[in-house]
C-alpha atoms as a PDB file:
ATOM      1  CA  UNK A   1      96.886 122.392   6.040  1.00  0.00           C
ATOM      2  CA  UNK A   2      98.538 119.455   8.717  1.00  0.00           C
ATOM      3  CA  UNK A   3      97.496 119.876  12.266  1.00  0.00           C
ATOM      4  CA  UNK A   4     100.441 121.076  14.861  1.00  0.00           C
ATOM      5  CA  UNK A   5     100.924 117.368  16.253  1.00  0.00           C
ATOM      6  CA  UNK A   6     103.568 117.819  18.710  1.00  0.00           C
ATOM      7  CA  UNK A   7     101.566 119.918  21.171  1.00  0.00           C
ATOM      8  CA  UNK A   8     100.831 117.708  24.512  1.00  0.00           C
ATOM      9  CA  UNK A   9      98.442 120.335  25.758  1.00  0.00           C
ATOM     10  CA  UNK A  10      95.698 117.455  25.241  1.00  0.00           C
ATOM     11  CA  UNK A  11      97.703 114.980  27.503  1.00  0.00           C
ATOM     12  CA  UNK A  12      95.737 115.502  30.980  1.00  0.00           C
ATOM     13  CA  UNK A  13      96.139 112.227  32.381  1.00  0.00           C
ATOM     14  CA  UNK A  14      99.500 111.420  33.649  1.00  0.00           C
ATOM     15  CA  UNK A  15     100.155 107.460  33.500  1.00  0.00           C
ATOM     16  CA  UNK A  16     103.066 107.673  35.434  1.00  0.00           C
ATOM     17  CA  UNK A  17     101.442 107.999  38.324  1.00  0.00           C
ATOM     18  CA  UNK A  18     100.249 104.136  38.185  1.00  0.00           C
ATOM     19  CA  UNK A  19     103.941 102.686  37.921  1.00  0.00           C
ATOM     20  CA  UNK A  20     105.012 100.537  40.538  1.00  0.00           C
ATOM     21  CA  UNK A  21     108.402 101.695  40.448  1.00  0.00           C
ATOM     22  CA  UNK A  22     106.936 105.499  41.287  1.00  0.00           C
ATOM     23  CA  UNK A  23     105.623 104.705  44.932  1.00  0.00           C
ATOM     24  CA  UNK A  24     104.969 107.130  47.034  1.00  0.00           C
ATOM     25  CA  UNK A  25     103.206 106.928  50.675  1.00  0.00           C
ATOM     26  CA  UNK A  26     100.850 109.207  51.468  1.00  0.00           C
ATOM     27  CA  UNK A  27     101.625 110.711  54.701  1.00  0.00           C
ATOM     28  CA  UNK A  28     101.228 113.317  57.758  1.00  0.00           C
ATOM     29  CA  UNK A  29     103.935 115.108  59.694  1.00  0.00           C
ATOM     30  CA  UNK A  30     104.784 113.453  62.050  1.00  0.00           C
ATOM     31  CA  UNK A  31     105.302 110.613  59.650  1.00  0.00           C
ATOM     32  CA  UNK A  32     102.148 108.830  59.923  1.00  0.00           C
ATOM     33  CA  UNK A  33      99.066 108.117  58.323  1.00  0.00           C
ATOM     34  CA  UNK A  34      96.215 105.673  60.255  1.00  0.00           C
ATOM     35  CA  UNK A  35      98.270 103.586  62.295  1.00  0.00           C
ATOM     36  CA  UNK A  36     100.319 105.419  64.905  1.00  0.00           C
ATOM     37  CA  UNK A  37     101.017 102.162  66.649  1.00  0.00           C
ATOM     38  CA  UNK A  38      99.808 100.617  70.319  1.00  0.00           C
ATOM     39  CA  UNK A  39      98.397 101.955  73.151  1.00  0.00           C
ATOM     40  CA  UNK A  40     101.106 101.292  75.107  1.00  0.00           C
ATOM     41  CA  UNK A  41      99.658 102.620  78.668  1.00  0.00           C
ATOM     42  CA  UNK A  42      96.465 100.602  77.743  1.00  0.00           C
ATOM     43  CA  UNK A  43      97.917  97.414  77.131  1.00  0.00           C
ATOM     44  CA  UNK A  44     100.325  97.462  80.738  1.00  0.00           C
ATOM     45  CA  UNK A  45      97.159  97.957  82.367  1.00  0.00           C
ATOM     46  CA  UNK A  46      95.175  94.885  80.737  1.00  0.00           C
ATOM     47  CA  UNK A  47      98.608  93.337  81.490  1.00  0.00           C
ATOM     48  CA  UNK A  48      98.851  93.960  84.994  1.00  0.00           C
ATOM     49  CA  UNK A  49      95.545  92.578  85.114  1.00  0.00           C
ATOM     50  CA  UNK A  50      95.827  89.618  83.701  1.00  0.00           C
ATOM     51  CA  UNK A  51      93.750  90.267  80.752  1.00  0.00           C
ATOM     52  CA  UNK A  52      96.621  89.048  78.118  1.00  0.00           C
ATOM     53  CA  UNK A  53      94.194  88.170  75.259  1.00  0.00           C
ATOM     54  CA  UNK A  54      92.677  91.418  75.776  1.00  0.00           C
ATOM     55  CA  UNK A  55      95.731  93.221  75.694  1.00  0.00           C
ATOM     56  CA  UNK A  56      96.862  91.236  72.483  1.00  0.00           C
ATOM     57  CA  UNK A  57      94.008  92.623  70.684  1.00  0.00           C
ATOM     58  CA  UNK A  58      94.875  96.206  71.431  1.00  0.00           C
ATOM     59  CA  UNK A  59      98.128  95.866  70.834  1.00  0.00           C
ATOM     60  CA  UNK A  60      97.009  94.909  67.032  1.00  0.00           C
ATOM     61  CA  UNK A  61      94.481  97.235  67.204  1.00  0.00           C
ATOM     62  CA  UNK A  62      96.140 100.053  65.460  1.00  0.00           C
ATOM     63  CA  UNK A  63      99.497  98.998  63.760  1.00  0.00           C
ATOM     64  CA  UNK A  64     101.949 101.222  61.917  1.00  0.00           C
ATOM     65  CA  UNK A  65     101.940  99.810  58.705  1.00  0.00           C
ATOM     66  CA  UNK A  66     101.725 103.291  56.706  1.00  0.00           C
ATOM     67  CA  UNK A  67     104.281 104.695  58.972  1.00  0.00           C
ATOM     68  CA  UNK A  68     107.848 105.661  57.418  1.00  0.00           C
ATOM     69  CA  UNK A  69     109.206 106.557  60.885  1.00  0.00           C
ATOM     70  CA  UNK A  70     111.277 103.394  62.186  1.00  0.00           C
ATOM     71  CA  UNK A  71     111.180 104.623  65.909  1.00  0.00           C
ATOM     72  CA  UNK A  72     107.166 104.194  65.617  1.00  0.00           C
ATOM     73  CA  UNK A  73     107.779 100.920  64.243  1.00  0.00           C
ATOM     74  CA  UNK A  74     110.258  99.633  66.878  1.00  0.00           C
ATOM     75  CA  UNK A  75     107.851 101.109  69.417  1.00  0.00           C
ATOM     76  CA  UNK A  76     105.157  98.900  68.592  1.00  0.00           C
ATOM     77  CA  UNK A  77     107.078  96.482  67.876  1.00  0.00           C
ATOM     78  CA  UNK A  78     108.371  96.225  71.539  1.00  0.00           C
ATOM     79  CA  UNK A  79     104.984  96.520  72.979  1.00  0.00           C
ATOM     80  CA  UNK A  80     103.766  93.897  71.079  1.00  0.00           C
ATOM     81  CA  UNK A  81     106.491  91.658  71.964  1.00  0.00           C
ATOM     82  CA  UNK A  82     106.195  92.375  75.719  1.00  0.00           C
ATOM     83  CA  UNK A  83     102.502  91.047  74.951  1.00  0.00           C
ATOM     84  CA  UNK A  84     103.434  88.101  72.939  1.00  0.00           C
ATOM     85  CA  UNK A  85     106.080  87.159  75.911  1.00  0.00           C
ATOM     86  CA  UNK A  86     103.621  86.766  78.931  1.00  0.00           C
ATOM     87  CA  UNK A  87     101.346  84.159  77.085  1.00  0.00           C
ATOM     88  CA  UNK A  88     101.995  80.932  78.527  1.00  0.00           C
ATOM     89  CA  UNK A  89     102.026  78.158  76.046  1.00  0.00           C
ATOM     90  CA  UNK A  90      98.942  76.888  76.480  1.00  0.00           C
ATOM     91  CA  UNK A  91      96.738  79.699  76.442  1.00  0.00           C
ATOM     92  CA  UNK A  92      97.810  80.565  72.789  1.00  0.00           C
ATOM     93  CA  UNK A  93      95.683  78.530  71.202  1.00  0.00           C
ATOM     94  CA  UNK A  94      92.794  80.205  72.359  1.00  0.00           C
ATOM     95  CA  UNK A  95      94.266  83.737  72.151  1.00  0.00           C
ATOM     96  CA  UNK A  96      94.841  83.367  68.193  1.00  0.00           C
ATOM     97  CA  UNK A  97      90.867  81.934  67.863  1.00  0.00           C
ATOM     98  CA  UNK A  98      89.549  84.966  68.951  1.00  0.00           C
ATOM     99  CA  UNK A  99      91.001  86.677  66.545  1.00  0.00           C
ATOM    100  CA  UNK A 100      89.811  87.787  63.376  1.00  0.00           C
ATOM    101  CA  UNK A 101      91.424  86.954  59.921  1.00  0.00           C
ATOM    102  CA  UNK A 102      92.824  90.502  59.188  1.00  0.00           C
ATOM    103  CA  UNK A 103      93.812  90.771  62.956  1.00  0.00           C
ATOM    104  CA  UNK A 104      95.970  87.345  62.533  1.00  0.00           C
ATOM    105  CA  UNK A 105      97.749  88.686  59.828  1.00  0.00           C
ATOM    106  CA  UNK A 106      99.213  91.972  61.383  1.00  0.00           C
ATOM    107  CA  UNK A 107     100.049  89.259  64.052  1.00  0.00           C
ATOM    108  CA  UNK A 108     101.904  87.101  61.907  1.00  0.00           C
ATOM    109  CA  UNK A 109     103.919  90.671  60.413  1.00  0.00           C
ATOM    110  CA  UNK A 110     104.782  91.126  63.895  1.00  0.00           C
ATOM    111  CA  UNK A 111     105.873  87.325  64.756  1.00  0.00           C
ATOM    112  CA  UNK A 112     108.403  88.040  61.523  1.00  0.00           C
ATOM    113  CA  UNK A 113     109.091  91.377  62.357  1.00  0.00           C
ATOM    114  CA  UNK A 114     110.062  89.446  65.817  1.00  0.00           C
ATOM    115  CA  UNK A 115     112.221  86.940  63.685  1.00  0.00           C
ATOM    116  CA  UNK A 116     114.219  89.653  62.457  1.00  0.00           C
ATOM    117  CA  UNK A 117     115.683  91.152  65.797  1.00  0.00           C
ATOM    118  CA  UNK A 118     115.341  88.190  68.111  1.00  0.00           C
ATOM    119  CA  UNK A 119     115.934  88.738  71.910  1.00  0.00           C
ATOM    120  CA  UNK A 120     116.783  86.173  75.041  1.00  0.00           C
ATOM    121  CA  UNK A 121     114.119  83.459  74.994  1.00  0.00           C
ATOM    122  CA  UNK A 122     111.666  85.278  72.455  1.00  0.00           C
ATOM    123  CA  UNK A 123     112.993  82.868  69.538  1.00  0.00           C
ATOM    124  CA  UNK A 124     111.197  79.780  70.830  1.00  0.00           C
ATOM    125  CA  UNK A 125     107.918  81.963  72.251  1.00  0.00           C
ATOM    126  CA  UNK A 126     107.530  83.055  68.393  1.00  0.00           C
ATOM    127  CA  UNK A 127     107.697  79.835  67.142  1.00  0.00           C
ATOM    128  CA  UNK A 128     104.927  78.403  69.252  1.00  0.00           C
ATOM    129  CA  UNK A 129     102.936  81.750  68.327  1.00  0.00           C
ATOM    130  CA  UNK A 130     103.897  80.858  64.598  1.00  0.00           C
ATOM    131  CA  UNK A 131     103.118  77.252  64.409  1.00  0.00           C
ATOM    132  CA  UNK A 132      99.466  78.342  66.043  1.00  0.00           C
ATOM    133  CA  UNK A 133      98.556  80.911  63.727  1.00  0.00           C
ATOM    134  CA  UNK A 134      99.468  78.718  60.618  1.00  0.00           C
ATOM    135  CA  UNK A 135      97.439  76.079  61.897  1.00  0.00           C
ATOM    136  CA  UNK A 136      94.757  78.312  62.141  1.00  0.00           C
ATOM    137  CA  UNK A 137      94.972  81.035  59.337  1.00  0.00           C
ATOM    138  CA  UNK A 138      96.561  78.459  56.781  1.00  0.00           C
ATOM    139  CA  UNK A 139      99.260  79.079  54.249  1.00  0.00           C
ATOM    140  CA  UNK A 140      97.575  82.158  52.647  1.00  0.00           C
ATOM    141  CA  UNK A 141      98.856  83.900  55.706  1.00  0.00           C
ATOM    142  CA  UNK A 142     102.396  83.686  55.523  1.00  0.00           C
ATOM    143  CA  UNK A 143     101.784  84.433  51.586  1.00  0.00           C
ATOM    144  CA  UNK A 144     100.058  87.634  52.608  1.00  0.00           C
ATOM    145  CA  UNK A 145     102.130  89.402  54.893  1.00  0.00           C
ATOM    146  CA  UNK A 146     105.565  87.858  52.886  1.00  0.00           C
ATOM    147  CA  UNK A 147     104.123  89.630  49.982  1.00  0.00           C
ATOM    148  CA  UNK A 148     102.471  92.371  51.433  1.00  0.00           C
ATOM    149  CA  UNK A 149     104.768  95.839  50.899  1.00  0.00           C
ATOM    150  CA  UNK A 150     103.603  97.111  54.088  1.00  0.00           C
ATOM    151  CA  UNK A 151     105.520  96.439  56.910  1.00  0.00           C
ATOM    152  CA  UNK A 152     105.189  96.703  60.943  1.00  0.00           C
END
């Protein structure tokens, strides 16, 4: 006798789960999953200090790339900018050195993100940061975070 052959009970692996046009974000409730963006308190303090490269860095600290709520985003986003805005021309040469290859490139989402809803003055400041950070971190950079699905 022929086997039953249109019984799927033997199918336990669905494949798809690994399309790309089946994304799904794994997420909390409140939206997020790692990043939950800034500390915002933190940084105005390291800025009313004068620390601004230390405030940089914990402004990138914790981004919300996994996020899918747009007011974290914007958030950040404004934080970081306020950051980005009291570095004097000069001193951002040094401020992108000390940081670290995966830090520059959550820096360069932000300079884009930046691009995108541009505010008095901030067009020109973004420019200089941008022209640093390529100079430093190189075309693969840009490539990363224009290709990366991820956003800030």
């Amino acid at each position: 006798m022929s086997k039953n052959t249109r019984d799927t009970l033997f199918r336990k692996v669905d494949v798809d789960q690994y399309s790309e046009d089946k994304f799904e974000e794994d997420e909390q409730g409140d939206g997020t999953v790692n990043g939950v963006g800034p500390n915002e308190a933190e940084v105005q303090t390291l800025l009313s200090q004068g620390k601004n490269v230390d405030a940089l860095k914990v402004a990138l600290r914790n981004p919300p790339v996994t996020s899918k709520n747009q007011a974290v985003k914007d958030k950040a986003l404004q934080v970081v900018m306020r950051v980005l805005l009291q570095f004097k021309s000069s001193d951002i040469d040094n401020a992108v050195k000390s940081l670290d290859s995966p830090t520059k490139d959550i820096l360069m989402k932000y300079i884009y993100r930046g691009f995108e809803i541009p505010a008095e003055g901030s067009s020109a400041q973004l420019l200089t940061w941008h022209q640093k950070v390529f100079a430093l971190a190189g075309l693969g950079c840009v490539v990363r975070v224009l290709t990366d699905r991820k956003r800030v």
